[in-house]
Structure formats: structure tokens, C-alpha cells
N, C-alpha and C. Protein backbone atom coordinates (compact mmCIF):
# COMPACT_ATOMS: atom_id res chain seq x y z
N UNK A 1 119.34 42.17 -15.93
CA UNK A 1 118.71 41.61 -14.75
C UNK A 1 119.78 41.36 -13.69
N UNK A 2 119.60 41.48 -12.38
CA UNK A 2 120.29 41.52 -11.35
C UNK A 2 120.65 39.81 -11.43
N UNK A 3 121.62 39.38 -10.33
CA UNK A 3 122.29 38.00 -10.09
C UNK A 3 120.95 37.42 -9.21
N UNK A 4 120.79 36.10 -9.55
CA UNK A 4 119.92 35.38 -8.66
C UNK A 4 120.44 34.95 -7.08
N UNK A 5 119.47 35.19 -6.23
CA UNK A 5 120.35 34.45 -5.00
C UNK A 5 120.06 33.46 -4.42
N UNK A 6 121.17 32.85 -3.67
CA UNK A 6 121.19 31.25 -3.51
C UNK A 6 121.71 31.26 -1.66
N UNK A 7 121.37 30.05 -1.39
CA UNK A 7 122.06 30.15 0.02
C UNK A 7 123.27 30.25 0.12
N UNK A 8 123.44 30.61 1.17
CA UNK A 8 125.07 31.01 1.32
C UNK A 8 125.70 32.51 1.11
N UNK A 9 124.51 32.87 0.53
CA UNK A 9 124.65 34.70 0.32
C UNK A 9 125.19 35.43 1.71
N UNK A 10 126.00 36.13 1.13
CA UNK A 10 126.58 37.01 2.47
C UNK A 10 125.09 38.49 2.31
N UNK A 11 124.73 38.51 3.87
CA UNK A 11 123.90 39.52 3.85
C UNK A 11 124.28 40.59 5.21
N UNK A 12 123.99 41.97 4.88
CA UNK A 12 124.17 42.63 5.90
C UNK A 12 123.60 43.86 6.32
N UNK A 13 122.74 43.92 7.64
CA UNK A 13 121.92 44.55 8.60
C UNK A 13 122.85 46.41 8.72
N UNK A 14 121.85 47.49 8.12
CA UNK A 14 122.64 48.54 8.47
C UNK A 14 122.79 48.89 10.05
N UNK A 15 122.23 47.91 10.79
CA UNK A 15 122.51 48.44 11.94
C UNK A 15 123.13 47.22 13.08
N UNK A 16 123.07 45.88 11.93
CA UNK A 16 124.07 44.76 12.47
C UNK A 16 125.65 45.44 12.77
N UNK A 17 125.69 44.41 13.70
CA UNK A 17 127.65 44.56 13.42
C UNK A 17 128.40 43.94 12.90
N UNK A 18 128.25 42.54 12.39
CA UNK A 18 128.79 41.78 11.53
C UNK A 18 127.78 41.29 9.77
N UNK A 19 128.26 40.80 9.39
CA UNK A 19 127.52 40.01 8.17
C UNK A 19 126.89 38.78 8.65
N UNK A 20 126.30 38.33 7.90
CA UNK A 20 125.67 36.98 8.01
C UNK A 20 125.12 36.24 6.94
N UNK A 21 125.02 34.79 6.68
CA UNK A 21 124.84 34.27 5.62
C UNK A 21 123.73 33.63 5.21
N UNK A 22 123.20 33.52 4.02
CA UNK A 22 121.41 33.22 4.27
C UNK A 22 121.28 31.92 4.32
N UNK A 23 120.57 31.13 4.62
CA UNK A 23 120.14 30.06 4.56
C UNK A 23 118.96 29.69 3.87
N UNK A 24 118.84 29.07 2.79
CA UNK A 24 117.67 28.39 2.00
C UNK A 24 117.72 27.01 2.12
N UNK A 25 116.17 26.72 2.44
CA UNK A 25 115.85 24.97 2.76
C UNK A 25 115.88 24.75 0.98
N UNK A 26 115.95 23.51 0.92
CA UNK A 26 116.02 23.00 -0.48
C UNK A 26 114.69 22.40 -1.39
N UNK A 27 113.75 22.72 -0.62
CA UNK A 27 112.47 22.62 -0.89
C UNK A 27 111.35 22.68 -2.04
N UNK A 28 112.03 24.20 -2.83
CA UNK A 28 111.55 24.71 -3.95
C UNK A 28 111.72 23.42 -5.16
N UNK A 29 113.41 22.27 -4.85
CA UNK A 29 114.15 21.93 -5.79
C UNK A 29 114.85 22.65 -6.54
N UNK A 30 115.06 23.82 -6.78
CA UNK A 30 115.67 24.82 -7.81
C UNK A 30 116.97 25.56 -7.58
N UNK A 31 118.26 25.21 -8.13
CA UNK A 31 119.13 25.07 -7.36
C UNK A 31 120.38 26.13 -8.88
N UNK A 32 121.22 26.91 -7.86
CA UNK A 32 122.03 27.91 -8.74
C UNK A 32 123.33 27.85 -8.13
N UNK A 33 123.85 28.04 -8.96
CA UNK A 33 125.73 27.89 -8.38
C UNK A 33 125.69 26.51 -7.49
N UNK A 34 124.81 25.28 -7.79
CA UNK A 34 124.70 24.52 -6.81
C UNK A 34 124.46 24.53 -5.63
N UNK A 35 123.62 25.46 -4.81
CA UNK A 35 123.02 25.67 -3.95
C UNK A 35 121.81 26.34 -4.44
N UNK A 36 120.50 25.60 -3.03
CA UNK A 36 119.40 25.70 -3.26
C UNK A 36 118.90 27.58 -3.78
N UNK A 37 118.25 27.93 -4.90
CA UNK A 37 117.96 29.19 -5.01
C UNK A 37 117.13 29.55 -3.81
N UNK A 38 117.01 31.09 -3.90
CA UNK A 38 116.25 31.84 -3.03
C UNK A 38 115.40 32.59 -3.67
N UNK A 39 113.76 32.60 -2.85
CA UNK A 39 112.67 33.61 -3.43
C UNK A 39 112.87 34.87 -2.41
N UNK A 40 111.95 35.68 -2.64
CA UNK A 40 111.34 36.78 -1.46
C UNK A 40 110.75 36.24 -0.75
N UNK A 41 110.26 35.11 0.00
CA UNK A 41 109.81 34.45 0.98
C UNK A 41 110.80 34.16 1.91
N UNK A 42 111.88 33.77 1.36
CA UNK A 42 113.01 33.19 2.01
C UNK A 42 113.35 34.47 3.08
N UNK A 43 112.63 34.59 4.24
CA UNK A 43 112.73 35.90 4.47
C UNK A 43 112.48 35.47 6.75
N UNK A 44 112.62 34.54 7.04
CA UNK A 44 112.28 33.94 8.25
C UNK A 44 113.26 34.19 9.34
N UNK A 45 112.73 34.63 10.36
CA UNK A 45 114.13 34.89 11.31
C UNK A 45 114.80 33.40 11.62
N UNK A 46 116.21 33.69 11.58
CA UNK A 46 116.75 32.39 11.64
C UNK A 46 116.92 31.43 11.14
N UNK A 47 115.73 31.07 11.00
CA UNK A 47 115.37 29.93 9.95
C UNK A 47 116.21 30.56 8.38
N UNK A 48 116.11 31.46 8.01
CA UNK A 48 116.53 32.11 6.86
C UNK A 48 117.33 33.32 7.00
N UNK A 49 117.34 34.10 7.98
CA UNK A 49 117.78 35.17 8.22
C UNK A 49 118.91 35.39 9.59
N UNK A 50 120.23 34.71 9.58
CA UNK A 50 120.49 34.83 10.85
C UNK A 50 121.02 36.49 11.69
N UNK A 51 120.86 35.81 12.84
CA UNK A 51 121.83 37.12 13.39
C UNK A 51 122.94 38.05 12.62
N UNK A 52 122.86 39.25 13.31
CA UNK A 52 123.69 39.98 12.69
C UNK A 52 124.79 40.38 13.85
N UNK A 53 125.44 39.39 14.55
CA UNK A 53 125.93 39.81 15.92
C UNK A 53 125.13 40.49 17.02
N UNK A 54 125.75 41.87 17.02
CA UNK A 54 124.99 42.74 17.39
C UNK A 54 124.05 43.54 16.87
N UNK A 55 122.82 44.37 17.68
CA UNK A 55 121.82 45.13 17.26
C UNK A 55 122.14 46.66 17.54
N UNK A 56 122.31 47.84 16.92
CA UNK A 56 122.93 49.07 17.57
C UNK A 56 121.51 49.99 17.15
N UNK A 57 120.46 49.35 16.62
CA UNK A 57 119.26 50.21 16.81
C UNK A 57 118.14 50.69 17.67
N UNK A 58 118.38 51.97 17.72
CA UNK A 58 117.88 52.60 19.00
C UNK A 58 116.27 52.23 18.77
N UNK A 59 115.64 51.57 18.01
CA UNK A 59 114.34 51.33 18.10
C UNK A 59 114.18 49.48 18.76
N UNK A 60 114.91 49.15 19.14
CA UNK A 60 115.36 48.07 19.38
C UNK A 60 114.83 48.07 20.93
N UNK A 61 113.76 47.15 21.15
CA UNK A 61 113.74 47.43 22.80
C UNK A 61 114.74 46.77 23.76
N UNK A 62 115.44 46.17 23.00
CA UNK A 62 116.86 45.65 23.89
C UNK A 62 117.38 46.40 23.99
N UNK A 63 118.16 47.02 23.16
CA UNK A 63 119.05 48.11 22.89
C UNK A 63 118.43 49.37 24.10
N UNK A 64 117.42 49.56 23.62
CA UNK A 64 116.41 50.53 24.65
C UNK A 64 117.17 50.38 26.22
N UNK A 65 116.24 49.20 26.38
CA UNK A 65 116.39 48.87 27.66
C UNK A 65 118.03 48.91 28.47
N UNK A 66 119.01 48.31 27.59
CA UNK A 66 120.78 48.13 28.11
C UNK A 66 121.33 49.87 27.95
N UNK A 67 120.37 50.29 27.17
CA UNK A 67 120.88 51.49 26.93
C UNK A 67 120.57 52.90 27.95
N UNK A 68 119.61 52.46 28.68
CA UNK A 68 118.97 52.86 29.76
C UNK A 68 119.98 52.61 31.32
N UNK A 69 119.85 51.16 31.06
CA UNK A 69 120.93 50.56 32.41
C UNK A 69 122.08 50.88 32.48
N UNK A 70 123.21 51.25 31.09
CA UNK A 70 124.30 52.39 31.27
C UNK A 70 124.59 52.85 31.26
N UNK A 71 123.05 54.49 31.77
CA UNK A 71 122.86 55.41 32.07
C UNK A 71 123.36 56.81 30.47
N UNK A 72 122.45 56.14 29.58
CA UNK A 72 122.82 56.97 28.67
C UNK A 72 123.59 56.33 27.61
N UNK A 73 124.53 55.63 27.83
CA UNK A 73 125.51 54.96 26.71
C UNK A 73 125.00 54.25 25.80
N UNK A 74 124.78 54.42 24.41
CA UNK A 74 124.43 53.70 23.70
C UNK A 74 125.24 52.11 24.17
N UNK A 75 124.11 51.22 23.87
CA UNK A 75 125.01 50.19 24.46
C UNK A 75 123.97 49.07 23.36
N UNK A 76 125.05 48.28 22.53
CA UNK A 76 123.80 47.49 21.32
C UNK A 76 123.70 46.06 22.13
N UNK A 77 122.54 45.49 21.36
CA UNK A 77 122.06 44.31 22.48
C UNK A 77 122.38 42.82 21.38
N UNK A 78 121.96 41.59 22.12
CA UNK A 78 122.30 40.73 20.86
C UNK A 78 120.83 40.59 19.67
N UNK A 79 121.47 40.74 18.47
CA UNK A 79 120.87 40.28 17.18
C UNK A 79 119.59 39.79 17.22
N UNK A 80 118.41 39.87 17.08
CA UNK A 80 117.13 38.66 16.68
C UNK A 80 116.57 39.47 15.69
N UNK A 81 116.86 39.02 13.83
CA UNK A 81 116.17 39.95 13.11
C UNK A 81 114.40 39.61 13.18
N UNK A 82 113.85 40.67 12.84
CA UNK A 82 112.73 40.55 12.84
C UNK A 82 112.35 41.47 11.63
N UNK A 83 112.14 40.53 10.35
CA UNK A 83 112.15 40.96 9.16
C UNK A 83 109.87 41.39 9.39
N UNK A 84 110.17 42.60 8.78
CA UNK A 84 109.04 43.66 8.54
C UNK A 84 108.50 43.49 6.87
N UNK A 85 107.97 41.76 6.17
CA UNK A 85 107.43 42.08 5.13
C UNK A 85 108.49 40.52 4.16
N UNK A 86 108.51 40.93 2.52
CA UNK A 86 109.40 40.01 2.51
C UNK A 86 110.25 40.96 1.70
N UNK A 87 111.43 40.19 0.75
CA UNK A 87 112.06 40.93 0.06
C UNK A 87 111.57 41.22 -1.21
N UNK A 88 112.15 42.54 -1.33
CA UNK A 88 111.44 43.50 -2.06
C UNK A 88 113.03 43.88 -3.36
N UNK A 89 112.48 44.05 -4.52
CA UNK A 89 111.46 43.73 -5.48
C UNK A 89 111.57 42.12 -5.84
N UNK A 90 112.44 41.70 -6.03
CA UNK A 90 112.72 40.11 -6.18
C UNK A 90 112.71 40.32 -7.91
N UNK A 91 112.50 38.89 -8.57
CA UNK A 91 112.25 39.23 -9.84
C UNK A 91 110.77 38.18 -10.32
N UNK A 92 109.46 39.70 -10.14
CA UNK A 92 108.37 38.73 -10.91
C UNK A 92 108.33 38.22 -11.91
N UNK A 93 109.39 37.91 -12.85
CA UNK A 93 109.05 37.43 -14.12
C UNK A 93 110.35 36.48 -14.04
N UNK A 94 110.53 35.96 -12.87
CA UNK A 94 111.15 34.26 -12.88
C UNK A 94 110.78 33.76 -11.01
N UNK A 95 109.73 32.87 -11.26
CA UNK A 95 109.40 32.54 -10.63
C UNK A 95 109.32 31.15 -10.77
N UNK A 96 109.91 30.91 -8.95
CA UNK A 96 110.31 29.70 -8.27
C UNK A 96 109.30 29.53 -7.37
N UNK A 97 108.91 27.93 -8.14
CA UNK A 97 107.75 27.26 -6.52
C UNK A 97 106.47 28.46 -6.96
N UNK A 98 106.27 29.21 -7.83
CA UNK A 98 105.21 30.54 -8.12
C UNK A 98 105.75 31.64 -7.42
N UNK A 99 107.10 31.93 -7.22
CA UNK A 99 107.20 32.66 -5.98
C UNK A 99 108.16 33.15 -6.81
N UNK A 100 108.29 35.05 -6.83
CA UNK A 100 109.55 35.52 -7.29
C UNK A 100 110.91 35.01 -6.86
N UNK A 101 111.76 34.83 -7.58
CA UNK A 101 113.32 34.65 -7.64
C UNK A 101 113.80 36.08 -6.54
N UNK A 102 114.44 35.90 -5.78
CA UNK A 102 115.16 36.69 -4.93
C UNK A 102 116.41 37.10 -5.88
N UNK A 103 116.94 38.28 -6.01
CA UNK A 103 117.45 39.08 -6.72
C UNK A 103 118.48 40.06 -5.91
N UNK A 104 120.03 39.94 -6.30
CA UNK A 104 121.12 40.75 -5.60
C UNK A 104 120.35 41.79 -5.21
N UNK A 105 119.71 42.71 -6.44
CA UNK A 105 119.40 44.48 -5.58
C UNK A 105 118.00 44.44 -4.81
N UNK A 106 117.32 43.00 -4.00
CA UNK A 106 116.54 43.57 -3.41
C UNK A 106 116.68 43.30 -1.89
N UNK A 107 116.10 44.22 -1.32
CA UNK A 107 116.15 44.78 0.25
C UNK A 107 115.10 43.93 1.29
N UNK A 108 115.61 43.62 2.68
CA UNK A 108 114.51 43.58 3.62
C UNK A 108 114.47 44.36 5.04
N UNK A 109 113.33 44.82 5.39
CA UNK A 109 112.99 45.50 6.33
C UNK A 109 113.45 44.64 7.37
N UNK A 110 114.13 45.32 8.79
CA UNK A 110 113.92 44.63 9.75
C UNK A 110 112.78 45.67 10.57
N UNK A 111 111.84 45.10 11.43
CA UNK A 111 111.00 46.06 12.58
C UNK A 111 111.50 46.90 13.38
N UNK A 112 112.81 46.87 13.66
CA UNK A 112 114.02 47.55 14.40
C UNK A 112 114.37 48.83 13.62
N UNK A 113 114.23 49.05 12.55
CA UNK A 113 114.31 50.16 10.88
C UNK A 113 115.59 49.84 10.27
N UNK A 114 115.97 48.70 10.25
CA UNK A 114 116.75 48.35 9.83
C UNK A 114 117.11 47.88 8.48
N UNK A 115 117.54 48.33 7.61
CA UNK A 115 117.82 47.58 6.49
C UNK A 115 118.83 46.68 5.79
N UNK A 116 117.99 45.07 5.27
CA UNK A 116 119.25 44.34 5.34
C UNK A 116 119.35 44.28 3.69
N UNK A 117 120.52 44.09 3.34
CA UNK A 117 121.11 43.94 1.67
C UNK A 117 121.76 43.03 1.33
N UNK A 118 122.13 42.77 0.63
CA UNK A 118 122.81 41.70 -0.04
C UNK A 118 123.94 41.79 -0.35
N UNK A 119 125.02 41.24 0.17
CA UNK A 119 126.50 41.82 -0.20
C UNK A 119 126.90 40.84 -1.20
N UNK A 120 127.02 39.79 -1.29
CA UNK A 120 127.37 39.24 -2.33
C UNK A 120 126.04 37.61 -2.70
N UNK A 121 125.87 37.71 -3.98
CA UNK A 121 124.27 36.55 -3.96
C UNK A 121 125.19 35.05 -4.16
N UNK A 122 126.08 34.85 -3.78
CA UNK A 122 126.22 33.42 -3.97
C UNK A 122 126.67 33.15 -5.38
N UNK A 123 126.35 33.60 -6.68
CA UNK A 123 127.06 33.39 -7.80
C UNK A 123 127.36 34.60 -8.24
N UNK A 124 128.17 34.43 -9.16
CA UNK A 124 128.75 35.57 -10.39
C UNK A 124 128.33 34.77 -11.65
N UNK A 125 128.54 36.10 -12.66
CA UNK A 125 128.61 35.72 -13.95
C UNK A 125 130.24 35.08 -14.65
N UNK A 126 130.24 34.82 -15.72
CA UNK A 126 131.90 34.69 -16.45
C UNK A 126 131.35 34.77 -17.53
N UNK A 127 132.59 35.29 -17.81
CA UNK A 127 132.80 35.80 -19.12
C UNK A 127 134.27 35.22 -19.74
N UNK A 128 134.54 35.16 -21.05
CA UNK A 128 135.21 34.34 -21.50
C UNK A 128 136.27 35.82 -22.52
């Protein structure tokens, strides 16, 4: 089974320019590496999902639009994810609050076609 994830996860947008780190309210109570766990819900712009700096996707109507004004130049606009769904697959068979456990290998859509991943979930395993 994949690593569970917790806030503080480094996450990153294939069409962000930087990383960014997740944020989970503490709500569920259910808490890993000492920070609050994360489901596939945990999936909210901002609130859960911050910026990724910049946006360099041409489906992006910012991007569109700045990209227009300097006459051709791709030109990326600032960040507002706009997650398309929640995260996908999560793990249905540990469920938090009734809600799958958010899981290192799963993915979220941004509306932009963006896909964001999980670079590192906040804990590791050890081994002795």
C-alpha cells in the first residue's frame, strides 16, 4: 500500500512553476507523522490546494489572455488551482471521517489540464 498523506505534503502542478504544500484542517481528528491526515476531499483551492507560483497552461484563460497581449509569447499568468474532481484513487479500504485516506500515488485534475502529484506525503516508513 502506498504512504498515507498528511499536511504539509509537498505537491506539484505539471504546469505550475514551483511546488507547493498541502494544507489539511484538523477536523477529521486523524492525525499521521503528527500532522492532521488527508482524504480525497482534501482537494479545495487554497483552502487545501495552494498556488503553484505560476500557471504556463495554454488552456488557462489568463495565460490566454497575457499571452495574446505579448503578441504571441507564451507568457504564464499567476497560479489559482482549480481542481477538476477529487483525488483519485485514494485508498477505499482505510477510511477517514468515511472518506478514503489520500494516498502518495494518487493524482488531481486541475480544469487548466493540469496534473497535480504528490512529491513527497509528509511521512516515510523505517526500517530497523
Amino acid at each position: 500500500m502506498a504512504l498515507c498523506v498528511c499536511a504539509g505534503a509537498t505537491l506539484q502542478c505539471s504546469f505550475g512553476v514551483a511546488p507547493s504544500a498541502l494544507a489539511v484542517l484538523p477536523a477529521n481528528g486523524t492525525m499521521t507523522s503528527g500532522a492532521p491526515a488527508a482524504t480525497i476531499a482534501d482537494c479545495a483551492p487554497i483552502v487545501n490546494v495552494p498556488p503553484f507560483a505560476m500557471c504556463t497552461s495554454m488552456s488557462n484563460p489568463t495565460v490566454i489572455a497575457l499571452t495574446a497581449a505579448a503578441l504571441g509569447v507564451p507568457t504564464p499568468a499567476p497560479c489559482i488551482p482549480v481542481p477538476a474532481g477529487t483525488w483519485m484513487p485514494g485508498a477505499p479500504a482505510l477510511l477517514i471521517g468515511g472518506v478514503p485516506a489520500l494516498t502518495a500515488d494518487s493524482k488531481l485534475m486541475c480544469a487548466w489540464g493540469g496534473a497535480i502529484q504528490i512529491l513527497m506525503p509528509g511521512q516515510a516508513t523505517v526500517s530497523k
